[in-house]
C-alpha atoms as a PDB file:
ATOM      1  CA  UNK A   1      34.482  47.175 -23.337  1.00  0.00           C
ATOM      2  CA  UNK A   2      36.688  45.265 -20.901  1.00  0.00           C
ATOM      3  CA  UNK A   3      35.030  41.986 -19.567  1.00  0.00           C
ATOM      4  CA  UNK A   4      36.072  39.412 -16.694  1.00  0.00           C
ATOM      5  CA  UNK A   5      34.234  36.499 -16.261  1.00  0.00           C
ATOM      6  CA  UNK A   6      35.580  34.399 -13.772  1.00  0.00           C
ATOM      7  CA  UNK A   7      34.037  30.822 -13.335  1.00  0.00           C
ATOM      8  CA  UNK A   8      34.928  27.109 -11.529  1.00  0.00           C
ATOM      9  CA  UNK A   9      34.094  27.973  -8.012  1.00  0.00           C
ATOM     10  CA  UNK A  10      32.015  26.038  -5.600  1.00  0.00           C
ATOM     11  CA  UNK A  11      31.972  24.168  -2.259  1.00  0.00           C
ATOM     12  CA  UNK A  12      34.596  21.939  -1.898  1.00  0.00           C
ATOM     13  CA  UNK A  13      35.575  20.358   1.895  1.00  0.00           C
ATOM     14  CA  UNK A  14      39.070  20.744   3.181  1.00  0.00           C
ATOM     15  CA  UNK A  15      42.041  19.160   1.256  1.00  0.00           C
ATOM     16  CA  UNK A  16      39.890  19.380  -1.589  1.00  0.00           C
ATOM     17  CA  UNK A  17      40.847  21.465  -4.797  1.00  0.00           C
ATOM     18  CA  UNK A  18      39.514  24.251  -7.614  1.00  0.00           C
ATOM     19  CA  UNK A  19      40.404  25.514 -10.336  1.00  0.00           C
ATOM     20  CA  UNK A  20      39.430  28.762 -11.320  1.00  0.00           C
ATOM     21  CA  UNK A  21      39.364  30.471 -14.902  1.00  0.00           C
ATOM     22  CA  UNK A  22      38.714  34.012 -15.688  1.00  0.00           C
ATOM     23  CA  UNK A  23      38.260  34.796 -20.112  1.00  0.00           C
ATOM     24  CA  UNK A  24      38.873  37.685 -20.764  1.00  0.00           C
ATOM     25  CA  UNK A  25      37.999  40.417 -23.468  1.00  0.00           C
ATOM     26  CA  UNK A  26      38.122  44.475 -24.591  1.00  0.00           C
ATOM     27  CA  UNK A  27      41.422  44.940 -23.745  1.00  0.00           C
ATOM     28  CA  UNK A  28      44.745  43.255 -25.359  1.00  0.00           C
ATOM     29  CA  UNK A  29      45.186  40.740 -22.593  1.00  0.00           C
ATOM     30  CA  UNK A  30      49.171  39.719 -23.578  1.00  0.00           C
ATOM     31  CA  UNK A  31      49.839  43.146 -22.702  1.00  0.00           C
ATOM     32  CA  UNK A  32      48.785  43.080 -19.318  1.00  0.00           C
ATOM     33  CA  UNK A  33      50.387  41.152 -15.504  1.00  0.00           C
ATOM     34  CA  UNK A  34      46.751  39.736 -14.198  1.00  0.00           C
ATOM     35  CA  UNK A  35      45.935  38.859 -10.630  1.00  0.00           C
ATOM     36  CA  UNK A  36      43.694  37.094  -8.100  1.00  0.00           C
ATOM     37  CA  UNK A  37      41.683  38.677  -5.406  1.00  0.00           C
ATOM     38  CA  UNK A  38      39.672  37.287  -3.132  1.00  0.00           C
ATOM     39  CA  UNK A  39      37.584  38.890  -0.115  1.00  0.00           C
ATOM     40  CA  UNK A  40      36.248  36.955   2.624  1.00  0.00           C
ATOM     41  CA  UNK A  41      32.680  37.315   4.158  1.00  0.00           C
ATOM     42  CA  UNK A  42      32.714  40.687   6.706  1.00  0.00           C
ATOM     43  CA  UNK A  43      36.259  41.474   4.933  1.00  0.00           C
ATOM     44  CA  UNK A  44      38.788  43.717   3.287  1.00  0.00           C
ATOM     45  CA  UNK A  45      39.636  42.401   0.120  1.00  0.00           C
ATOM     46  CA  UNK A  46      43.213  40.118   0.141  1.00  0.00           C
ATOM     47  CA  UNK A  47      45.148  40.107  -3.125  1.00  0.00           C
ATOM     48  CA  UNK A  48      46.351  35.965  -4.047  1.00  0.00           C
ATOM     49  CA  UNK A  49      48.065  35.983  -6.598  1.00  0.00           C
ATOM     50  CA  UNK A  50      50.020  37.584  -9.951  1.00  0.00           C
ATOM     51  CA  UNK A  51      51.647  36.783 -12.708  1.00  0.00           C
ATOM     52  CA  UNK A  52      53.666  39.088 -15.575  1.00  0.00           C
ATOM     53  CA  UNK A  53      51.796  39.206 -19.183  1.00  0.00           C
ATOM     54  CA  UNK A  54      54.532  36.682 -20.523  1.00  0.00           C
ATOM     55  CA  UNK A  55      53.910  34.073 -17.851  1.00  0.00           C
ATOM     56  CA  UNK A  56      57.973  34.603 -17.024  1.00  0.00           C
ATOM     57  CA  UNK A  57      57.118  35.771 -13.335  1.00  0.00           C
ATOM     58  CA  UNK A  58      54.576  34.469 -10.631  1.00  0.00           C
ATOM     59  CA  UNK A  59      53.879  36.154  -7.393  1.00  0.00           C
ATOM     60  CA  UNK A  60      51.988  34.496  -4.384  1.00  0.00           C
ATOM     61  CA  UNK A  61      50.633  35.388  -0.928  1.00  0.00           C
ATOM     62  CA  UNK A  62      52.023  33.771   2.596  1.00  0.00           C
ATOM     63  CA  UNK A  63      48.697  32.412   2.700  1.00  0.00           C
ATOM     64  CA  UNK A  64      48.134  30.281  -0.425  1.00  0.00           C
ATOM     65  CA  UNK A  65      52.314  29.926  -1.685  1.00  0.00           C
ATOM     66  CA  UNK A  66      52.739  26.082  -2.082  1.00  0.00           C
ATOM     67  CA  UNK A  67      49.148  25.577  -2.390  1.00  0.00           C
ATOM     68  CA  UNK A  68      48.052  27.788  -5.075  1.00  0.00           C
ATOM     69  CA  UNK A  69      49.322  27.937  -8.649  1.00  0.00           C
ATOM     70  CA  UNK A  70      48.104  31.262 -11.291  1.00  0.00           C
ATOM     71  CA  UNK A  71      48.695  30.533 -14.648  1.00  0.00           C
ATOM     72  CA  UNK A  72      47.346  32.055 -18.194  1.00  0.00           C
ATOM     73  CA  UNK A  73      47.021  31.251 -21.542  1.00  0.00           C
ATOM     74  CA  UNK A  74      47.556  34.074 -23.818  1.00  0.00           C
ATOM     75  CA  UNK A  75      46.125  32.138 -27.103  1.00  0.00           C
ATOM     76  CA  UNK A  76      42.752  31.678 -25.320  1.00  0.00           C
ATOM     77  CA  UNK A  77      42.677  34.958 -23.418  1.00  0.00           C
ATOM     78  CA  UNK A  78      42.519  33.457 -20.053  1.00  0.00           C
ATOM     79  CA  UNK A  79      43.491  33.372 -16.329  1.00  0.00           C
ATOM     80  CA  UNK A  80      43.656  30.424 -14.304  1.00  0.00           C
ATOM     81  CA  UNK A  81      44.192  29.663 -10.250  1.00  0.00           C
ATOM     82  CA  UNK A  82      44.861  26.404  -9.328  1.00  0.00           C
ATOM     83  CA  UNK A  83      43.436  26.043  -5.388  1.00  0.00           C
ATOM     84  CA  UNK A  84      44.898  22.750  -4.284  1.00  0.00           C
ATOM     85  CA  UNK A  85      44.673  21.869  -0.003  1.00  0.00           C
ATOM     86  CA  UNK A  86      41.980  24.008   0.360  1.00  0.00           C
ATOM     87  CA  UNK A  87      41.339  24.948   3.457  1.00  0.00           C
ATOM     88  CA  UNK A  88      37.912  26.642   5.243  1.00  0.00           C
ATOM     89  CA  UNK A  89      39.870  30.187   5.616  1.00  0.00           C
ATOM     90  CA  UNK A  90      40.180  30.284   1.464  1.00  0.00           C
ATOM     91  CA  UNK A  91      36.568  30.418   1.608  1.00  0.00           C
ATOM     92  CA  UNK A  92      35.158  33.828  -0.132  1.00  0.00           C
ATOM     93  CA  UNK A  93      34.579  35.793  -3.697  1.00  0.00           C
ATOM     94  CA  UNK A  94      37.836  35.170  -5.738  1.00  0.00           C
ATOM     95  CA  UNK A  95      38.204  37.866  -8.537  1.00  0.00           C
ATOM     96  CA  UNK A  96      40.104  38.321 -11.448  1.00  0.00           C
ATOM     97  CA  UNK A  97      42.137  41.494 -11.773  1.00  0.00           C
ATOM     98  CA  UNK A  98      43.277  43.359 -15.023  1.00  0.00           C
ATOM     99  CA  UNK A  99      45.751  44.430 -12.717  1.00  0.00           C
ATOM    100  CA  UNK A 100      49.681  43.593 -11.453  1.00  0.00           C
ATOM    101  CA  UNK A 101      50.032  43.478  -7.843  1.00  0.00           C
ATOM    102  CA  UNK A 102      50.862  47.039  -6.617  1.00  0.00           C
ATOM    103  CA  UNK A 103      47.247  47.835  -8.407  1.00  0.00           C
ATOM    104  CA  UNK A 104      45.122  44.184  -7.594  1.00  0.00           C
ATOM    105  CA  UNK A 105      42.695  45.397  -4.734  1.00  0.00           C
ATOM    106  CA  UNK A 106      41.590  48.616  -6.898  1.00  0.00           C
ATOM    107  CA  UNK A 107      37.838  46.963  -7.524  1.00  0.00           C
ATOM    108  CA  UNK A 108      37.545  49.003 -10.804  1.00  0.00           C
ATOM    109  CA  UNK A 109      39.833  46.341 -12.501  1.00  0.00           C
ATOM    110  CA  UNK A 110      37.645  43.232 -11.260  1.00  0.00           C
ATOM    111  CA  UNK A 111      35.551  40.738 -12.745  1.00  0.00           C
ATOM    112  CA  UNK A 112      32.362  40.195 -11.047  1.00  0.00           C
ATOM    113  CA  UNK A 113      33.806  37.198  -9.506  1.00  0.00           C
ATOM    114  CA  UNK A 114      33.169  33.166  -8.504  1.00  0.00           C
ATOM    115  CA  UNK A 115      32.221  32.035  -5.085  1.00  0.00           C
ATOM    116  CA  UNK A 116      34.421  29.551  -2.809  1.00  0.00           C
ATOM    117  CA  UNK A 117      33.211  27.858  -0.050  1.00  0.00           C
ATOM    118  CA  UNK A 118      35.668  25.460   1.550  1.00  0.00           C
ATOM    119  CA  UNK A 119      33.499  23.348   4.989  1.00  0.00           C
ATOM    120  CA  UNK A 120      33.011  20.287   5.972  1.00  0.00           C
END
């Protein structure tokens, strides 16, 4: 059975930083690009994030490039996201997705997700 079990959220105030980890489990998780999704309160979900199963490639949104950092280690079978400068419009659920970009924002491939709440 394929579990996601993202954790590290929390409330944080602007310019502060997260870091996120998502273990994983059920499914050979080498084999596999894994992303970050997050959806804001009263919103679509917004993919964040992906990197290739080998760590050789990272992709990033507009909105978090130079800010956020996804990163995995494949001995531990885990998913990270780095969330430095945060600022109050990162707030929302961020999920972990057994999933490359093209596929992210399909919710069948989500954890159940960890709450971030960037305010002052």
């Amino acid at each position: 059975q394929v579990q996601l079990v993202e954790s590290g959220g929390g409330m944080v105030q602007p310019g502060g930083s997260l870091r996120l980890s998502c273990v994983a489990s059920g499914f050979t998780f080498n084999s596999h690009h894994m992303s970050w999704v997050r959806q804001a309160p009263g919103k679509g979900p917004e993919w964040v994030a992906s990197i290739s199963s080998a760590s050789s490639d990272t992709y990033y949104s507009d909105y978090v490039t130079g800010r956020f950092t996804i990163s995995r280690d494949n001995t531990k079978n885990t998913l990270y996201l780095q969330m430095n400068n945060l600022k109050p419009e990162d707030t929302g659920l961020y999920y972990c997705a057994r999933a490359p970009r093209d596929d992210a924002l399909q919710q069948q491939f989500w954890g159940r997700g960890t709450q971030v709440t960037v305010s002052s």
